[in-house]
Protein backbone atom coordinates (compact mmCIF):
# COMPACT_ATOMS: atom_id res chain seq x y z
CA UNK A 1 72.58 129.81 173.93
CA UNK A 2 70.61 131.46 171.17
CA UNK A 3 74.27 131.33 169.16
CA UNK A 4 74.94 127.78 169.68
CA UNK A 5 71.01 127.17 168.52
CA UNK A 6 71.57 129.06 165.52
CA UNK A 7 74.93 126.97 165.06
CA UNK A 8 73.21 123.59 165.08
CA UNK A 9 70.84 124.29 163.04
CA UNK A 10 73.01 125.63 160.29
CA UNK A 11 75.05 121.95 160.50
CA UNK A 12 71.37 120.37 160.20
CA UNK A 13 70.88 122.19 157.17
CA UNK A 14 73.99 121.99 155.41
CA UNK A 15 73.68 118.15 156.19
CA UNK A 16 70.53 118.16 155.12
CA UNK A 17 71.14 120.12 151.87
CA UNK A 18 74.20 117.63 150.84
CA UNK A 19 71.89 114.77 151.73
CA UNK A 20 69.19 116.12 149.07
CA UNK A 21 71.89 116.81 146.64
CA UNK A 22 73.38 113.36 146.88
CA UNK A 23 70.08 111.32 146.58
CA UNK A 24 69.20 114.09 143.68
CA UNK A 25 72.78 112.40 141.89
CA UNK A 26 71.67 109.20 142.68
CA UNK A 27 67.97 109.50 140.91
CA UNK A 28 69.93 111.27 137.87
CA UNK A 29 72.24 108.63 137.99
CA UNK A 30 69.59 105.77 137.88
CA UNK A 31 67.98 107.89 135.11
CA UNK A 32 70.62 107.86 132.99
CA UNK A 33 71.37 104.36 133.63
CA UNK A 34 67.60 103.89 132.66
CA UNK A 35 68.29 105.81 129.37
CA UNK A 36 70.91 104.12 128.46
CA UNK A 37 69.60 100.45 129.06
CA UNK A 38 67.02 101.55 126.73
CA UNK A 39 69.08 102.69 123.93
CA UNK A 40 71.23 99.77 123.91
CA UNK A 41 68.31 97.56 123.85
CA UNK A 42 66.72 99.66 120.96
CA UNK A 43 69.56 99.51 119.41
CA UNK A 44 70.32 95.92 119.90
CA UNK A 45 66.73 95.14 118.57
CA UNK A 46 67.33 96.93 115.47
CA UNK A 47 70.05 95.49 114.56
CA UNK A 48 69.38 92.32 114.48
CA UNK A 49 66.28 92.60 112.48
CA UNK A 50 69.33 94.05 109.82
CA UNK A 51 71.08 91.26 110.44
CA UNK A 52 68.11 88.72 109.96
CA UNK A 53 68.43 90.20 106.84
CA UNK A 54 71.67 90.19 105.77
CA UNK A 55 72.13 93.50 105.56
CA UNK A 56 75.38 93.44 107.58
CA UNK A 57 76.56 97.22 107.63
CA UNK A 58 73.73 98.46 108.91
CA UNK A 59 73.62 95.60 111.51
CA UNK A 60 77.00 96.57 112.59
CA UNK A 61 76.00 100.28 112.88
CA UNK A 62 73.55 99.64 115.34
CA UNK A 63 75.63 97.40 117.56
CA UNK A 64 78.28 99.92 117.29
CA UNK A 65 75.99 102.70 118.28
CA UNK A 66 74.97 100.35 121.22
CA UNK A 67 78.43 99.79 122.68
CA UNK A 68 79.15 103.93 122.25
CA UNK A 69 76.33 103.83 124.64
CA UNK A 70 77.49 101.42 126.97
CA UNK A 71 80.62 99.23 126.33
CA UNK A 72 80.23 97.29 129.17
CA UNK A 73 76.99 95.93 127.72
CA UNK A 74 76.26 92.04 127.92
CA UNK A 75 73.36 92.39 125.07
CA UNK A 76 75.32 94.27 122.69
CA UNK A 77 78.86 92.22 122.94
CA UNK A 78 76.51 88.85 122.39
CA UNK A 79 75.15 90.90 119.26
CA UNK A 80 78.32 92.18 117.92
CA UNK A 81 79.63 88.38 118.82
CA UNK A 82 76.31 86.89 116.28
CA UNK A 83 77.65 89.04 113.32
CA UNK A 84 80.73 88.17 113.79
CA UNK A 85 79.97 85.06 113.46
CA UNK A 86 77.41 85.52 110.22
CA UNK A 87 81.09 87.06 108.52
CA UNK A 88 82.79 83.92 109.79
CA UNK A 89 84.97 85.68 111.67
CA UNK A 90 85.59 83.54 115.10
CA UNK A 91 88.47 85.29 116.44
CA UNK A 92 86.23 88.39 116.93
CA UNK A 93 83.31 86.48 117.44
CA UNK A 94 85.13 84.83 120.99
CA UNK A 95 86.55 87.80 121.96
CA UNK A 96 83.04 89.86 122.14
CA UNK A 97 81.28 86.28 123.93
CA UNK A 98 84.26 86.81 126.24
CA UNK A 99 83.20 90.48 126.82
CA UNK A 100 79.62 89.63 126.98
CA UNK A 101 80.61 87.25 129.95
CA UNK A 102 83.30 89.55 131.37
CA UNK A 103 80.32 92.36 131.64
CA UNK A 104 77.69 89.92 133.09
CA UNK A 105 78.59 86.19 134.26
CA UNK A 106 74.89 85.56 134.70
CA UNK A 107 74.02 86.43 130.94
CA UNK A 108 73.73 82.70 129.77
CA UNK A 109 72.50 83.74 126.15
CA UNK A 110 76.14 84.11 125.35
CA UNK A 111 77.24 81.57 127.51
CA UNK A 112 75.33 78.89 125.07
CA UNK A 113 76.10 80.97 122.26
CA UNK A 114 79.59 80.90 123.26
CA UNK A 115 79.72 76.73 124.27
CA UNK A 116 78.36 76.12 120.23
CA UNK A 117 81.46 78.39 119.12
CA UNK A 118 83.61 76.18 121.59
CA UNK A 119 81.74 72.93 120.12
CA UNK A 120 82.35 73.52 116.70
CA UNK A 121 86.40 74.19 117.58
CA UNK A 122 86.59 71.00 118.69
CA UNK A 123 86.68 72.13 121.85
CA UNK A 124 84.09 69.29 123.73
CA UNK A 125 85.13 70.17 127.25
CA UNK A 126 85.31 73.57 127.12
CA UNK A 127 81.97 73.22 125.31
CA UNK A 128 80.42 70.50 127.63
CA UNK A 129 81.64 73.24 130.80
CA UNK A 130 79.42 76.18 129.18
CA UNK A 131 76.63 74.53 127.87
CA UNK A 132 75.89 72.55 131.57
CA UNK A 133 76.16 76.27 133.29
CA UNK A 134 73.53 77.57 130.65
CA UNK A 135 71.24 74.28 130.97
CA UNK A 136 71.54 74.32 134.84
CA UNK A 137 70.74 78.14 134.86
CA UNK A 138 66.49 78.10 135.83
CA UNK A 139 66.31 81.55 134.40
CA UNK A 140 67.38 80.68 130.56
CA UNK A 141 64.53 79.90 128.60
CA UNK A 142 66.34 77.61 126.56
CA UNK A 143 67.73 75.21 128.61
CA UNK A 144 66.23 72.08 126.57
CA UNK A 145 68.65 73.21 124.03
CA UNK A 146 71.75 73.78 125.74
CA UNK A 147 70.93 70.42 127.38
CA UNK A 148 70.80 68.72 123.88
CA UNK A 149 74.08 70.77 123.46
CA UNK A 150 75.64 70.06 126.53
CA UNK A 151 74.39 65.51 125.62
CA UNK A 152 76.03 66.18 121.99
CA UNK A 153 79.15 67.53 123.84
CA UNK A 154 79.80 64.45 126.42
CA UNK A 155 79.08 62.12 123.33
CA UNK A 156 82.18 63.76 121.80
CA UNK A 157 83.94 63.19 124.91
CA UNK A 158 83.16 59.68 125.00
CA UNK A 159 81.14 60.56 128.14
CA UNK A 160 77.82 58.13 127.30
CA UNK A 161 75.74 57.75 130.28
CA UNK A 162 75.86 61.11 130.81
CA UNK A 163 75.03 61.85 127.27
CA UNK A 164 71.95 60.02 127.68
CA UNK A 165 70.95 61.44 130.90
CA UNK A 166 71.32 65.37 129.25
CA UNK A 167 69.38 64.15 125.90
CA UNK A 168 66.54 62.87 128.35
CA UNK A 169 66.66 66.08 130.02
CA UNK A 170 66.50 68.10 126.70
CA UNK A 171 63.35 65.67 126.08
CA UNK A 172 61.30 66.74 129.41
CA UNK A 173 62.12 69.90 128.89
CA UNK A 174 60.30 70.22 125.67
CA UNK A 175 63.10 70.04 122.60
CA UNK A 176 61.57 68.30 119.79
CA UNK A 177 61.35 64.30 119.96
CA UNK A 178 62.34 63.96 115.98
CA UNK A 179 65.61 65.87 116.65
CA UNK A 180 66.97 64.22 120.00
CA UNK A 181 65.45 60.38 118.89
CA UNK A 182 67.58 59.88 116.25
CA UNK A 183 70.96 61.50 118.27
CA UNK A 184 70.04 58.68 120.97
CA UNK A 185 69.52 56.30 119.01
CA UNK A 186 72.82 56.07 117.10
CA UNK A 187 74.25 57.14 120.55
CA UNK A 188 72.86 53.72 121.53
CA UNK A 189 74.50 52.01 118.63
CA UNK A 190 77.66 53.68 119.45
CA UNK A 191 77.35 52.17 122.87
CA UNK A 192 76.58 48.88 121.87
CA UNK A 193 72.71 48.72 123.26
CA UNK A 194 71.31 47.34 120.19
CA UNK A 195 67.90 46.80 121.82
CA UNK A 196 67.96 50.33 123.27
CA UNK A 197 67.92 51.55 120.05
CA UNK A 198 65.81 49.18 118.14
CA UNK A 199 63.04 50.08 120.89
CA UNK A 200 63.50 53.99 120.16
CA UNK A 201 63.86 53.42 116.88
CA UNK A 202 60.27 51.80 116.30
CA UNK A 203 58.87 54.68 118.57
CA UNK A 204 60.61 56.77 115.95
CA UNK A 205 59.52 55.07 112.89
CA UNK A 206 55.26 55.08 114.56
CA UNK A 207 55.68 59.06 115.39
CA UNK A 208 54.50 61.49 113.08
CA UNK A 209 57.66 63.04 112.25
CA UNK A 210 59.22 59.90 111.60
CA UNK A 211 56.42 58.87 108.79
CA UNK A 212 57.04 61.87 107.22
CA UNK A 213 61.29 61.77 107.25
CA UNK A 214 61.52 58.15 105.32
CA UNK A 215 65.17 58.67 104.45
CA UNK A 216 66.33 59.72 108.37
CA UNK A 217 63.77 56.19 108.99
CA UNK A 218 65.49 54.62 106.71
CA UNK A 219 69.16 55.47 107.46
CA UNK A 220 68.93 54.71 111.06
CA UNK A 221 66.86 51.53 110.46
CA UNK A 222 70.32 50.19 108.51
CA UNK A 223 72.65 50.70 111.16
CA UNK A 224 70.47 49.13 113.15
CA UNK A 225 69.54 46.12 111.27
CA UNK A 226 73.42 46.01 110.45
CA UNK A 227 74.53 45.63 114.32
CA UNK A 228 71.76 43.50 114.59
CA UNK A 229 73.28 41.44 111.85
CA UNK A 230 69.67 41.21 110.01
CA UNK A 231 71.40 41.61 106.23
CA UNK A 232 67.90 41.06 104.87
CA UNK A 233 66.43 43.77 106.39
CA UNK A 234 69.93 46.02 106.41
CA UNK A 235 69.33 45.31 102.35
CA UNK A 236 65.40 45.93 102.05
CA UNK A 237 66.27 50.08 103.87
CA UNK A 238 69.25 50.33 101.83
CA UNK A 239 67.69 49.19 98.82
CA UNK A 240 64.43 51.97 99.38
CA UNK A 241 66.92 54.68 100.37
CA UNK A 242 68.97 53.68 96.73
CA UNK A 243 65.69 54.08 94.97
CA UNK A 244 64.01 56.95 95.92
CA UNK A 245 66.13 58.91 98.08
CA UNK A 246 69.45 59.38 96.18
CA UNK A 247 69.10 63.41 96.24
CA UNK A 248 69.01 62.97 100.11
CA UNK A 249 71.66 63.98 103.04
CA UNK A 250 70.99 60.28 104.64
CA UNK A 251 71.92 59.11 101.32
CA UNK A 252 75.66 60.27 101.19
CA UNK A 253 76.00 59.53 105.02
CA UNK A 254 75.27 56.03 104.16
CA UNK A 255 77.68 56.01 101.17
CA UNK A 256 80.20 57.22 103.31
CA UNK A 257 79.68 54.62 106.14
CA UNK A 258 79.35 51.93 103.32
CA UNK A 259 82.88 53.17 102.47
CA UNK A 260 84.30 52.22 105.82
CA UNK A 261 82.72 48.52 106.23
């Protein structure tokens, strides 16, 4: 009796003993893991203040340091993606998005980052795809932007009411009024709601923003004065812009859409 005591006891203890050691690998485990997360992110952090900078090699040092660390890091394939990009390298700059999102699906700062790359292709739908899975994600802090992304993306597409409905979006969720105003308003034009856009466009011209930017006033107030067949008024703007804003970007847009009436 005393023998088969002393036996059970013995398994209790070994169990025991290989229980202890097990949650012992698991703490050291979650240490490391702890470690690591923190290096990467130091890392990470670094190098983008180098790369804020310019200074390019030392960027990449850091991000390289932070993928010895942890290759299957989300933060550090988005960073390596961003100077990438700064080189104007897109082939490499995809492939580490594509990492970033292979290592984490959820990590929608390279999603959007990834959906502008995608934009700028010429790639609308695969574009439009990303940016609404970043702007529907209620964890993303920036999901006014990829909204106005994701509106700039189905106006490519030809895609206008939903345009509209994402640029609203972008608006209630805080992105700047004098950025998405004018967007809507030639988005407007493009559709053919003249009044839509003659209404937004005196809102514009009464904000702040749009006292101040005269030549983006002035450039939108042409196309709509010209689809609004007003030729006095078309003539008065493009007369002003002429004058004193020659040196301006609105000023070779509208040479270039004179070019094509």
């Amino acid at each position: 009796m005393e023998a088969m005591r002393y036996s059970l006891l013995k398994k209790i203890s070994v169990i025991a003993l290989a229980m202890l050691l097990a949650a012992c690998a698991t703490t050291a485990s979650k240490e490391r893991q702890v470690r690591d997360h923190e290096v990467v992110t130091n890392r990470v952090a670094a190098g983008m203040q180098y790369l804020q900078l310019g200074q390019l090699n030392e960027a990449r040092q850091h991000f390289s340091r932070a993928l010895e660390r942890d290759s299957n890091s989300a933060i550090a394939h988005n960073a390596m993606a961003l100077l990438y990009r700064y080189e104007g390298d897109p082939a490499n700059e995809e492939k580490h998005y594509r990492q970033a999102l292979r290592a984490d699906r959820n990590y929608t700062v390279a999603r959007n980052n990834y959906g502008i790359l995608l934009y700028e292709r010429g790639d609308y739908e695969g574009a439009s795809k990303e940016f609404y899975r970043a702007a529907n994600d209620p964890a993303y802090g920036n999901r006014g932007g990829a909204f106005a992304n994701l509106a700039r993306s189905y106006a490519k597409l030809g895609q206008r009411e939903e345009a509209e409905e994402a640029f609203q979006r972008a608006l209630r969720l805080g992105q700047a009024e004098e950025v998405i105003q004018p967007e809507l308003i030639e988005l407007y034009l493009k559709d053919g709601d003249v009044h839509s856009a003659q209404l937004l466009l005196q809102k514009y011209k009464e904000s702040r923003v749009g006292q101040m930017n005269i030549p983006k006033t002035l450039w939108l107030g042409i196309q709509v004065a010209a689809a609004q067949h007003n030729t006095s008024q078309q003539a008065e703007y493009e007369a002003r812009l002429y004058e004193y804003y020659a040196d301006s970007p609105e000023y070779k847009l509208w040479q270039q859409w004179r070019a094509h009436q």
